[in-house]
C-alpha atoms as a PDB file:
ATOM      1  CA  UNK A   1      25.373  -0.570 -17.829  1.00  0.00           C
ATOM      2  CA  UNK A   2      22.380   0.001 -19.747  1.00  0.00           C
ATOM      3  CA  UNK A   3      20.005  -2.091 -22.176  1.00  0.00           C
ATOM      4  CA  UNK A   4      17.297  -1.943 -24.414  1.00  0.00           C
ATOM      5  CA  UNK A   5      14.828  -4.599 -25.508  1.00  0.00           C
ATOM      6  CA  UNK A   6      12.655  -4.185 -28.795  1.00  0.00           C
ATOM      7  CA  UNK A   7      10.091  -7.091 -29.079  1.00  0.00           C
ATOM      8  CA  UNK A   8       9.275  -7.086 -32.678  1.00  0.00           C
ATOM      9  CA  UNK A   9       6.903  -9.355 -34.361  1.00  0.00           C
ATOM     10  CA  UNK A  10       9.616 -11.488 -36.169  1.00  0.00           C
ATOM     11  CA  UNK A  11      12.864 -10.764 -34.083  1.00  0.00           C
ATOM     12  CA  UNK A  12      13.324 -10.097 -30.514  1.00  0.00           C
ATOM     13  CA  UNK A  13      16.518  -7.672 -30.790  1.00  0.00           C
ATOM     14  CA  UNK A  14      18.579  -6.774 -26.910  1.00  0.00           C
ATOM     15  CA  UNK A  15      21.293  -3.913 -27.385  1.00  0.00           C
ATOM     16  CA  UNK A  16      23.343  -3.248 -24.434  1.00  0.00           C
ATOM     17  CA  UNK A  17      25.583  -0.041 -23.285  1.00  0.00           C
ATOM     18  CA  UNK A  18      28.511  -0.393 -21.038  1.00  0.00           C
ATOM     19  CA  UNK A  19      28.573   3.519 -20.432  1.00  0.00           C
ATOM     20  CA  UNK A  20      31.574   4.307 -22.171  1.00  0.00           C
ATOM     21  CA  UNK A  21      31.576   3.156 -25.627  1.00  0.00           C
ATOM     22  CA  UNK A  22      29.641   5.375 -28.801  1.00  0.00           C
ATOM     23  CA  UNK A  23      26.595   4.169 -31.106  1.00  0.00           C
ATOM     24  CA  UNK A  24      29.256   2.141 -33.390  1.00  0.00           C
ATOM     25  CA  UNK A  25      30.176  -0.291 -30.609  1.00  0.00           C
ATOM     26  CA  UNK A  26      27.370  -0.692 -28.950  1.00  0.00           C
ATOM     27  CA  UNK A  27      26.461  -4.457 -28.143  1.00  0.00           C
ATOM     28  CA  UNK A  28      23.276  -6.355 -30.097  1.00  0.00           C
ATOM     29  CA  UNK A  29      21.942  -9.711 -30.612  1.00  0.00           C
ATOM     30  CA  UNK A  30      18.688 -10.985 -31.638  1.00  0.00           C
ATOM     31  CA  UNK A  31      16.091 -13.977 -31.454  1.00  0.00           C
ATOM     32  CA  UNK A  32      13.498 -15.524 -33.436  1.00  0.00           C
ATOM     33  CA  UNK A  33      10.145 -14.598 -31.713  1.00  0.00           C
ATOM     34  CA  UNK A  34       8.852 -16.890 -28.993  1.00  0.00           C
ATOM     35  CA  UNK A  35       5.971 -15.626 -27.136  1.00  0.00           C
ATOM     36  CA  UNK A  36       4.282 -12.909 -25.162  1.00  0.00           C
ATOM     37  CA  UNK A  37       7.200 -11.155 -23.240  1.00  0.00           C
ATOM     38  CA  UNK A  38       7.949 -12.115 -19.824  1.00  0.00           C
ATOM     39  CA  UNK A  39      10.238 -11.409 -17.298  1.00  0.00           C
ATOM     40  CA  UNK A  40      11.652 -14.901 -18.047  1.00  0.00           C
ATOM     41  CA  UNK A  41      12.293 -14.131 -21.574  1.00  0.00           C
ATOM     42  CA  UNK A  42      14.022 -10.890 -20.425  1.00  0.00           C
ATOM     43  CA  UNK A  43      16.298 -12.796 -18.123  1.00  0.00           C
ATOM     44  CA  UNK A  44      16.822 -15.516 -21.115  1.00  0.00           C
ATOM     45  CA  UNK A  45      17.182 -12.816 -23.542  1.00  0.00           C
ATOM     46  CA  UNK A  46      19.846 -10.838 -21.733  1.00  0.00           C
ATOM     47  CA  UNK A  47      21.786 -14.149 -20.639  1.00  0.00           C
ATOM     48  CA  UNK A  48      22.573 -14.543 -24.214  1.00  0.00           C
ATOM     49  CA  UNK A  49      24.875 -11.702 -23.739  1.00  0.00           C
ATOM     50  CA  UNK A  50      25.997 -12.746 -20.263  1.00  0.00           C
ATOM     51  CA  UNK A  51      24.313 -10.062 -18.269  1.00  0.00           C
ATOM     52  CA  UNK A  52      21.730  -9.861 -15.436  1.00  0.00           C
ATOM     53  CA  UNK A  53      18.979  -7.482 -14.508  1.00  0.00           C
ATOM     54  CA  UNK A  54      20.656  -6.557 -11.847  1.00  0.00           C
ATOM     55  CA  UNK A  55      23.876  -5.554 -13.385  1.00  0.00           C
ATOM     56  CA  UNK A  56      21.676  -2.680 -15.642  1.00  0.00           C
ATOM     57  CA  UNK A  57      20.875   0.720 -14.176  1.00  0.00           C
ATOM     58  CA  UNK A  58      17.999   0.502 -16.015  1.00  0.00           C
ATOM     59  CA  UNK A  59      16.240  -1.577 -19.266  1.00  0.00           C
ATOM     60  CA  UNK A  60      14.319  -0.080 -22.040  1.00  0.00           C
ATOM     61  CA  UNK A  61      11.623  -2.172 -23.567  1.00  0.00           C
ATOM     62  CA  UNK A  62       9.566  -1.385 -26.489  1.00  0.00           C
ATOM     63  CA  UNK A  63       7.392  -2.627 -29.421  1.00  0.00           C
ATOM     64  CA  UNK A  64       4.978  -6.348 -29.033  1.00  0.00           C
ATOM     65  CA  UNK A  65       3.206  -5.959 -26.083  1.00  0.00           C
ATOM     66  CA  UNK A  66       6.011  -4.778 -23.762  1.00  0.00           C
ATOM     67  CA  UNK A  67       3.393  -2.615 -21.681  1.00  0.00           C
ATOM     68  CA  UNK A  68       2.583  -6.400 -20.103  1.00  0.00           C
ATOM     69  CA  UNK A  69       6.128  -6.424 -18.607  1.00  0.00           C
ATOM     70  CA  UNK A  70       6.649  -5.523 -14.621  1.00  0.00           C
ATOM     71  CA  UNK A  71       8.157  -2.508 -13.912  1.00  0.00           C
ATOM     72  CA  UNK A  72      11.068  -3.551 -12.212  1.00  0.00           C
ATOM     73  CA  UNK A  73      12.529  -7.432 -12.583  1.00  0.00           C
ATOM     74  CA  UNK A  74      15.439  -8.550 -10.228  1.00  0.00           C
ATOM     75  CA  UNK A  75      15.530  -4.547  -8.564  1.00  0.00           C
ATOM     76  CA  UNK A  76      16.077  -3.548 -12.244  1.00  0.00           C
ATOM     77  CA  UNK A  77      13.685  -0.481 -13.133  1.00  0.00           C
ATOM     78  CA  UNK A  78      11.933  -1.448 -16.798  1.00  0.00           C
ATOM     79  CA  UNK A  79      11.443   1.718 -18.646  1.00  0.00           C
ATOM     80  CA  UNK A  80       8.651   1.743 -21.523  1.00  0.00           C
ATOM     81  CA  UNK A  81       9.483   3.394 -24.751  1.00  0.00           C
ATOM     82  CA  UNK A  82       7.028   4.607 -27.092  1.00  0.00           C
ATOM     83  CA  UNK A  83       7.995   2.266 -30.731  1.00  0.00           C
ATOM     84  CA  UNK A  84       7.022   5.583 -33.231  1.00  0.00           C
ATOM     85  CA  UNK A  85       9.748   7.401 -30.552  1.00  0.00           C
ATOM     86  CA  UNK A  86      12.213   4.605 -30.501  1.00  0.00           C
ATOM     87  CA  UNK A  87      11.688   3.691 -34.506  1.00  0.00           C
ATOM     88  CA  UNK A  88      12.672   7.777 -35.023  1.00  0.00           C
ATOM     89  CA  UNK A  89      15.834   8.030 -32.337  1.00  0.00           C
ATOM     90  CA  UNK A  90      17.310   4.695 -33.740  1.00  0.00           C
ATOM     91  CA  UNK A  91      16.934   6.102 -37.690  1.00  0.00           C
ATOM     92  CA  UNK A  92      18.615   9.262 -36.802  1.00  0.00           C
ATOM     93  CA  UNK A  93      21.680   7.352 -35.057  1.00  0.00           C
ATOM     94  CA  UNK A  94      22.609   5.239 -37.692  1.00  0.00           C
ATOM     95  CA  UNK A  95      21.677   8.047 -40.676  1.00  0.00           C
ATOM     96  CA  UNK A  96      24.543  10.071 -41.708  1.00  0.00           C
ATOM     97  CA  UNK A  97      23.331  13.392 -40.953  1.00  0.00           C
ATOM     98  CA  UNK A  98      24.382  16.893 -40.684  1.00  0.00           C
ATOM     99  CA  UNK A  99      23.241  16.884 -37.007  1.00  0.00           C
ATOM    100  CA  UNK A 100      19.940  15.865 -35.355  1.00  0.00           C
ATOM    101  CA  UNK A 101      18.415  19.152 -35.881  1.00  0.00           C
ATOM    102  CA  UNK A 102      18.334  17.628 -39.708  1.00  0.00           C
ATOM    103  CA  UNK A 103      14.797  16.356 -40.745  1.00  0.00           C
ATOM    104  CA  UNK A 104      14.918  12.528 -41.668  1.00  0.00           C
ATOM    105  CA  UNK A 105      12.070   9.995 -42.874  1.00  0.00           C
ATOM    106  CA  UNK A 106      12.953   6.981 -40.431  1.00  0.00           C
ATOM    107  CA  UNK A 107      11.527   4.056 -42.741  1.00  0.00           C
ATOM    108  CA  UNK A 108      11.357   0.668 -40.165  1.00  0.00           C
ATOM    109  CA  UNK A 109      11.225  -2.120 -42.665  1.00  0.00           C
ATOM    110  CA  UNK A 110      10.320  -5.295 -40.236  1.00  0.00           C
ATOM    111  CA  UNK A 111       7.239  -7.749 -41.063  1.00  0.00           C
ATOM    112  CA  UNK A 112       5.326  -4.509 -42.339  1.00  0.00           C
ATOM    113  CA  UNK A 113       6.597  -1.629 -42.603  1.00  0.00           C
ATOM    114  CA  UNK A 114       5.946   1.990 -40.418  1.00  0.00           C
ATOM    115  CA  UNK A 115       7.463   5.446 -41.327  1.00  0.00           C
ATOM    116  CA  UNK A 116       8.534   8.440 -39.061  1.00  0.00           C
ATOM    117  CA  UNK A 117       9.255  11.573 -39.924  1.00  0.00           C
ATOM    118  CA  UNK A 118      11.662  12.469 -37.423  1.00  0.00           C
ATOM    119  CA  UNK A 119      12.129  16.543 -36.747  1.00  0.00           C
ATOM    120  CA  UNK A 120      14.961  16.416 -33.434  1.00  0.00           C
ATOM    121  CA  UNK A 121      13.115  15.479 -30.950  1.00  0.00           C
ATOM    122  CA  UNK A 122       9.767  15.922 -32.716  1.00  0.00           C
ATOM    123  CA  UNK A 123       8.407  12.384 -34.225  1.00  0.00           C
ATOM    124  CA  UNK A 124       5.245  11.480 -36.198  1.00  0.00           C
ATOM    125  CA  UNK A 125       4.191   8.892 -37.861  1.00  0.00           C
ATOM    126  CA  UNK A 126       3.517   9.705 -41.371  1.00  0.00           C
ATOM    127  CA  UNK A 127       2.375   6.123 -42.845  1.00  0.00           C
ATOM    128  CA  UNK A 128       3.363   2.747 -43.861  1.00  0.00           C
ATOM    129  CA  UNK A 129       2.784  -0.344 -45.759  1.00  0.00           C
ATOM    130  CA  UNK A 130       1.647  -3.987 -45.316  1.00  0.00           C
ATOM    131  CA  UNK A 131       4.289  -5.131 -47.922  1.00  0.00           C
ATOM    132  CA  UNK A 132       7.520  -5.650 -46.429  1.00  0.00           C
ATOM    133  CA  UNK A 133       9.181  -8.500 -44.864  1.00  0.00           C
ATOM    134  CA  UNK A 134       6.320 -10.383 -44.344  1.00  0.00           C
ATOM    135  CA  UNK A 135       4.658 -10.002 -47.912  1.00  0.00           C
ATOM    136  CA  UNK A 136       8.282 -11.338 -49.024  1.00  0.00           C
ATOM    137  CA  UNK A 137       8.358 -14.348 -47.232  1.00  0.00           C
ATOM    138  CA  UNK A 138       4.785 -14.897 -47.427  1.00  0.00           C
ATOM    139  CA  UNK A 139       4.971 -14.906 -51.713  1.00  0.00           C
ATOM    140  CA  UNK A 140       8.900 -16.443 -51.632  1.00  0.00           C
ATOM    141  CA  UNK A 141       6.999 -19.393 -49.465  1.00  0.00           C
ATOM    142  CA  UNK A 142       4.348 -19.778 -52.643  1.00  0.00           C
ATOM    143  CA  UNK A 143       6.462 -19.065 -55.720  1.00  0.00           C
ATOM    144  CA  UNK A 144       9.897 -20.342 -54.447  1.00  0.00           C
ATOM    145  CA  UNK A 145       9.112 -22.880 -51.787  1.00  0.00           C
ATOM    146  CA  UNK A 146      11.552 -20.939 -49.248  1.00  0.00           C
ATOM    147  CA  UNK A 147      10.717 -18.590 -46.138  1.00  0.00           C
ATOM    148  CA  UNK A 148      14.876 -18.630 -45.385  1.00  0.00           C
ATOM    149  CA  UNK A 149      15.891 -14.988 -46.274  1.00  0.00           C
ATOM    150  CA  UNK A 150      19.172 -15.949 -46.748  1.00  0.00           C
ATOM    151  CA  UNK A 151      18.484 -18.283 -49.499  1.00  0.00           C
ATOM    152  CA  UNK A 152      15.985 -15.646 -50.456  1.00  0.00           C
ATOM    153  CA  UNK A 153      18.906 -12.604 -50.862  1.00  0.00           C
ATOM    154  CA  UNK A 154      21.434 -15.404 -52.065  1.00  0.00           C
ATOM    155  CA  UNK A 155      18.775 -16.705 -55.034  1.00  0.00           C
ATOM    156  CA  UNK A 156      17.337 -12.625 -55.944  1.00  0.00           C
ATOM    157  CA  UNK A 157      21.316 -11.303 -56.329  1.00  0.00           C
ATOM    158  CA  UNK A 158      21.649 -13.830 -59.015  1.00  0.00           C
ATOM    159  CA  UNK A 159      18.445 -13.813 -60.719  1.00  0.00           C
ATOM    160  CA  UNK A 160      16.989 -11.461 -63.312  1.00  0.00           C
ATOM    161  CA  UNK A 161      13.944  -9.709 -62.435  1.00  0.00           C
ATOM    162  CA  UNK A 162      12.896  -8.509 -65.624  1.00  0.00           C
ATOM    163  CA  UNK A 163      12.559 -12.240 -67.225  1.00  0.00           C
ATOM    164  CA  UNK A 164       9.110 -11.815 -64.289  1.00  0.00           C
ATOM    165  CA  UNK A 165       8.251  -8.312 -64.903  1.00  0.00           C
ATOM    166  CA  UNK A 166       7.421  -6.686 -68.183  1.00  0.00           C
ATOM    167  CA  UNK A 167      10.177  -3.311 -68.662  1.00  0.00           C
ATOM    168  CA  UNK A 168       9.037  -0.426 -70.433  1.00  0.00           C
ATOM    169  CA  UNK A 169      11.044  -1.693 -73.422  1.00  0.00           C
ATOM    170  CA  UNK A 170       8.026  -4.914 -73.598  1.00  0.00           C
ATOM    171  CA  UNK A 171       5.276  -2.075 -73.642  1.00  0.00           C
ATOM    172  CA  UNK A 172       5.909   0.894 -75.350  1.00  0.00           C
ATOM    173  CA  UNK A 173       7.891   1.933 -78.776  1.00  0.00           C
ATOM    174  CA  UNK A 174       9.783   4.839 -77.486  1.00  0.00           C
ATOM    175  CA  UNK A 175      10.629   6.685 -74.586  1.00  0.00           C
ATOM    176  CA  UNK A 176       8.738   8.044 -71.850  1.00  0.00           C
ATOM    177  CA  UNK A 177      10.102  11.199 -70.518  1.00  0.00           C
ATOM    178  CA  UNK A 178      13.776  10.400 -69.033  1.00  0.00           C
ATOM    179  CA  UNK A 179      12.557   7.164 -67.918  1.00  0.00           C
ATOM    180  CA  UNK A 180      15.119   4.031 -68.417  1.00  0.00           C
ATOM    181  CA  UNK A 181      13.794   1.241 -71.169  1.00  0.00           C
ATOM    182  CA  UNK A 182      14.810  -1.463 -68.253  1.00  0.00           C
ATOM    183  CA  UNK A 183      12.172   0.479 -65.645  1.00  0.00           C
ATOM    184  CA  UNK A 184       9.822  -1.741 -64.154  1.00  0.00           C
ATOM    185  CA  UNK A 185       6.296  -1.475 -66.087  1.00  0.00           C
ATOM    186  CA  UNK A 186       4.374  -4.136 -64.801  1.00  0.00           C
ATOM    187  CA  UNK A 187       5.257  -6.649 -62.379  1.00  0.00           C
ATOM    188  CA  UNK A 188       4.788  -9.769 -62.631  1.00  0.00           C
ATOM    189  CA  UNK A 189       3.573  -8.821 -65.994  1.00  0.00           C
ATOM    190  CA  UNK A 190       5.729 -11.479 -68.017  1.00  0.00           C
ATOM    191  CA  UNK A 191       4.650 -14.560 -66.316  1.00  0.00           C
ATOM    192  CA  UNK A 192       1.073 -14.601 -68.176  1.00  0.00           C
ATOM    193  CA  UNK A 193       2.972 -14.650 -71.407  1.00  0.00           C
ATOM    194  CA  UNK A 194       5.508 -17.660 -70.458  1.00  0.00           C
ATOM    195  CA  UNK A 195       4.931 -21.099 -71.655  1.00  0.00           C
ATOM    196  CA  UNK A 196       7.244 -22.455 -68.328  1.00  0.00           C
ATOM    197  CA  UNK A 197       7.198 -21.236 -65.036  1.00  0.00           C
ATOM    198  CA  UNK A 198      10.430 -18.460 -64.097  1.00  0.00           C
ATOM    199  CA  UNK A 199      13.774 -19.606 -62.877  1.00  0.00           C
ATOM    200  CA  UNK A 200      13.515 -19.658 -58.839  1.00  0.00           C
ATOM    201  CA  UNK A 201      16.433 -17.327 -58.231  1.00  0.00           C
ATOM    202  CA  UNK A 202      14.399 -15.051 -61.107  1.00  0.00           C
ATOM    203  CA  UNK A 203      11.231 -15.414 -59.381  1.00  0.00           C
ATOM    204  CA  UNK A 204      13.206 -14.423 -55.816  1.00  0.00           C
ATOM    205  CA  UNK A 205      14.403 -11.346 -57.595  1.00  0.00           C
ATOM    206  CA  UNK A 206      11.236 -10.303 -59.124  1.00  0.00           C
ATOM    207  CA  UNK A 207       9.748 -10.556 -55.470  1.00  0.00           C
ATOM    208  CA  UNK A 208      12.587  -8.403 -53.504  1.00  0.00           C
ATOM    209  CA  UNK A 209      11.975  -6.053 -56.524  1.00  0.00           C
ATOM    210  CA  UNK A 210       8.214  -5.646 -56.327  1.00  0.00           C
ATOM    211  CA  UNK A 211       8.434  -5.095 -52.220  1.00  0.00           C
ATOM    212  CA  UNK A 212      11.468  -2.839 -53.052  1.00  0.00           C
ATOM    213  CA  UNK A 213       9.529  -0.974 -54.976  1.00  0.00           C
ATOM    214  CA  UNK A 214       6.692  -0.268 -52.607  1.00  0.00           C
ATOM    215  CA  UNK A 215       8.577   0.557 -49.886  1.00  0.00           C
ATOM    216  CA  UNK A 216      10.692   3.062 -51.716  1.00  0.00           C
ATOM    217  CA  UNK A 217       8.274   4.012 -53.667  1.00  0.00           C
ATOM    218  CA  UNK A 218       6.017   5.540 -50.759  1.00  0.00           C
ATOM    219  CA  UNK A 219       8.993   6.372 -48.705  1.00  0.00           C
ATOM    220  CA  UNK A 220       9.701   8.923 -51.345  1.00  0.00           C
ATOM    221  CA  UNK A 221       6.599  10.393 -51.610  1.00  0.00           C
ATOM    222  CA  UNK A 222       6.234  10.338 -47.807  1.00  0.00           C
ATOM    223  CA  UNK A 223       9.266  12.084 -47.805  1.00  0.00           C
ATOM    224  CA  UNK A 224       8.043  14.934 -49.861  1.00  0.00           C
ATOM    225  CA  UNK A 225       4.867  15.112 -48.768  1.00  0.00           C
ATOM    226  CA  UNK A 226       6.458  16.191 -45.525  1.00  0.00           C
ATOM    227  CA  UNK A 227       9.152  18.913 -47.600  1.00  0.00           C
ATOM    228  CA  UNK A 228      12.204  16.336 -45.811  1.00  0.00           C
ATOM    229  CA  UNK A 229      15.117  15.549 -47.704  1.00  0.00           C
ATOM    230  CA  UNK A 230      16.872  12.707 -45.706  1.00  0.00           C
ATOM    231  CA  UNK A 231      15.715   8.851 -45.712  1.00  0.00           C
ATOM    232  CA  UNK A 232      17.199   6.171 -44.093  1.00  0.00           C
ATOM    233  CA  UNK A 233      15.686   2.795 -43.746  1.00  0.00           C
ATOM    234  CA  UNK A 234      16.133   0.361 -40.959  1.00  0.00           C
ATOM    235  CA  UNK A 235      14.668  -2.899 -39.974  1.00  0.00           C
ATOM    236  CA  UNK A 236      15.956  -6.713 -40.490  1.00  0.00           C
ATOM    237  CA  UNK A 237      14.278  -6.170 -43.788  1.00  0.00           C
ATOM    238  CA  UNK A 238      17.918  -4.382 -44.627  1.00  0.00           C
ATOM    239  CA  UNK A 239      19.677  -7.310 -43.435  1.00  0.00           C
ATOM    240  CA  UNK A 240      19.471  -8.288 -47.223  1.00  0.00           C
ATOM    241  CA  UNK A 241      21.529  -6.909 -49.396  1.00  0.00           C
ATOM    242  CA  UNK A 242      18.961  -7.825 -52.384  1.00  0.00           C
ATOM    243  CA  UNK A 243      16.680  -5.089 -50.322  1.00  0.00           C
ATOM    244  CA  UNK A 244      19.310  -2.753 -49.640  1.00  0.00           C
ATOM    245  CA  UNK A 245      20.568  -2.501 -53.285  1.00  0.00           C
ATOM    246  CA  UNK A 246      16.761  -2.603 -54.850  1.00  0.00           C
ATOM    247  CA  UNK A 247      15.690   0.523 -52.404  1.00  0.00           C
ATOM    248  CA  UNK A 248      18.199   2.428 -52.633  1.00  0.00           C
ATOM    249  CA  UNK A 249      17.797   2.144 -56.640  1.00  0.00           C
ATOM    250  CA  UNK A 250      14.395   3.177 -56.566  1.00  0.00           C
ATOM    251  CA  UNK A 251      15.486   6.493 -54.323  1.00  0.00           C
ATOM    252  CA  UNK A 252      18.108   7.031 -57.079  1.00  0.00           C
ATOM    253  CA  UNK A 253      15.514   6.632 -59.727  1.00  0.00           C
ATOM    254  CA  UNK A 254      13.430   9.454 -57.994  1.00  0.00           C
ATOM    255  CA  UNK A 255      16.347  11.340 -57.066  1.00  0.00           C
ATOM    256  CA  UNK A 256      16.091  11.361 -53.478  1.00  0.00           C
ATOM    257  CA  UNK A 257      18.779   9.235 -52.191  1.00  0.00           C
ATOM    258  CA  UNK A 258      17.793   6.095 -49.702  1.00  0.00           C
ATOM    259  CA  UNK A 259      20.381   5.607 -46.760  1.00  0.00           C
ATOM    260  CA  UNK A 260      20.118   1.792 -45.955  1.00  0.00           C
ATOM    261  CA  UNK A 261      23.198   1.350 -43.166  1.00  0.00           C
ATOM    262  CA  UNK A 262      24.200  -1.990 -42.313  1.00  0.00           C
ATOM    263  CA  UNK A 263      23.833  -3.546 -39.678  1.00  0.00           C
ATOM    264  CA  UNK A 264      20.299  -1.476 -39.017  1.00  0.00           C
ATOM    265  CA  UNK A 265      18.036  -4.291 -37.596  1.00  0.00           C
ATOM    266  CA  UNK A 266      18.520  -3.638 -34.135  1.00  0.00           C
ATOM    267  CA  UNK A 267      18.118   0.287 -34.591  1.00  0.00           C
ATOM    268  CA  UNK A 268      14.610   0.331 -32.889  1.00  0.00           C
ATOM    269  CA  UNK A 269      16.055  -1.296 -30.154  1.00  0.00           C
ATOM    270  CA  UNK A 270      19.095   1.370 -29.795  1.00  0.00           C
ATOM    271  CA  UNK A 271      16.535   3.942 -30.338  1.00  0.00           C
ATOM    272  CA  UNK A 272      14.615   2.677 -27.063  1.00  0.00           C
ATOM    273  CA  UNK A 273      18.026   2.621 -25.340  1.00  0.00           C
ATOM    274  CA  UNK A 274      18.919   6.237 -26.261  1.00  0.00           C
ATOM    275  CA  UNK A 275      15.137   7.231 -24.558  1.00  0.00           C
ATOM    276  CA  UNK A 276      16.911   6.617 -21.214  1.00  0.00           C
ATOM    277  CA  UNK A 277      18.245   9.647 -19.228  1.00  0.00           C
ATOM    278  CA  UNK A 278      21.925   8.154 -19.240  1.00  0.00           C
ATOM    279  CA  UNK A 279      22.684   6.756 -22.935  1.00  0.00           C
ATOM    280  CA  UNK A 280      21.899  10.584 -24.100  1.00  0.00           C
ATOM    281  CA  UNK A 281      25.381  11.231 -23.644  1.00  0.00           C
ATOM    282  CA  UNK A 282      25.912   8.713 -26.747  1.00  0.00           C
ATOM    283  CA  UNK A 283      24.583  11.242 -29.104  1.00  0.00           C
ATOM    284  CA  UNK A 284      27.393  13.407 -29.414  1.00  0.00           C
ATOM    285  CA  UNK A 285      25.454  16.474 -28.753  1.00  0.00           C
END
């Protein structure tokens, strides 16, 4: 049996191979963040799924400051996995691509948000952006009183972002090139002109819309700055559908489609585990 252990800055996420199964069954769970790792958080962490150290031929650990870990706890050998390496093997898992040979952007969308361009076994990181999950609870805590992304993704798939933001429509008197009248001109841009404040659930859209919009936005750009083709995002960010559906309609909009699998937010974590020796076999190569 082998695990993996990515200690994000949000979400702790444990993924756990039992040497036989494939990438689709493999086992994952996650907690809030607690703390500094520790090899008593790594014992708590894996008890959650009933396992030991010492039942694991070996345990990946990556992102937070996993390079304070031991190397070894209970005789079980901890393994250190570059997060650019294990953000990159986790996209290309869960992406639906020709094979691994395929160039893919690998677009982590956590508390902020890192991007990979991922070449086989050749990774780089390309860039990022400080507006992602954080910048969404961070403004959905001042505008809409909430930091709950579920209420969050329930209240934005029912609102109306454009009764927040000002569409081209608002703006201009005709067209502009092949561009939609609904397209997002300014955002934000209505509530200076309102004499009452938004709807919450309008205000929750307008927010997943605007950090939506970044994040596909440069993913895009990233992705053709580096002549690749293939984008997939992963990241707890994707756990809401609100994100999902908003990112992968800005990759439409630019014609470059947006893969945004689900479940993805333990994908760093997988890609950690797939950096050991053994779990290569899961790859199908």
């Amino acid at each position: 049996m082998w695990a993996a252990i990515d200690f994000g800055i949000s979400n702790t996420d444990v993924v756990v191979w039992d040497g036989e199964s494939d990438v689709a069954t493999v086992r994952h769970w996650k907690q809030a963040y607690q703390g500094e790792p520790s090899a008593e958080m790594v014992r708590r962490l894996l008890a959650q799924g009933d396992v030991t150290p010492r039942q694991l031929h070996a345990l990946a650990v990556t992102g937070g400051h996993h390079r304070g870990l031991p190397t070894t706890i209970d005789g079980c050998a901890l393994v250190g996995v570059n997060e650019v390496d294990a953000i990159a093997r986790g996209g290309q898992a869960l992406a639906q691509l020709p094979d691994r040979a395929t160039p893919v952007l690998v677009v982590s969308g956590g508390s902020g948000v890192a991007m990979i361009a991922a070449r086989d076994d050749r990774f780089a990181h390309v860039t990022g952006s400080g507006v992602g999950g954080g910048a969404m609870l961070g403004l959905s805590k001042l505008l809409i009183q909430t930091t709950d992304p579920g209420e969050i993704d329930g209240l934005a798939l029912a609102g109306n972002a454009n009764h927040v933001d000002l569409a081209l429509i608002d703006v201009v008197s005709g067209p502009i090139g092949s561009l939609p009248p609904d397209t997002t001109a300014v955002n934000f841009g209505r509530v200076a002109r309102l004499d009452r404040p938004p709807a919450r659930a309008d205000l929750a859209a307008a927010v997943v819309t605007l950090v939506s919009q970044v994040i596909g936005t440069i993913a895009v750009n990233a992705a053709r700055a580096q002549a690749i083709e293939h984008v997939v995002v992963i990241g707890h960010l994707t756990d809401m559908h609100s994100i999902r559906t908003q990112i992968s309609h800005v990759g439409r909009f630019f014609g470059l489609p947006i893969q945004t699998p689900a479940p993805a937010g333990h994908a760093t974590a997988l890609g950690a585990l797939l950096s050991l020796p053994a779990p290569n076999t899961m790859r199908g190569e």
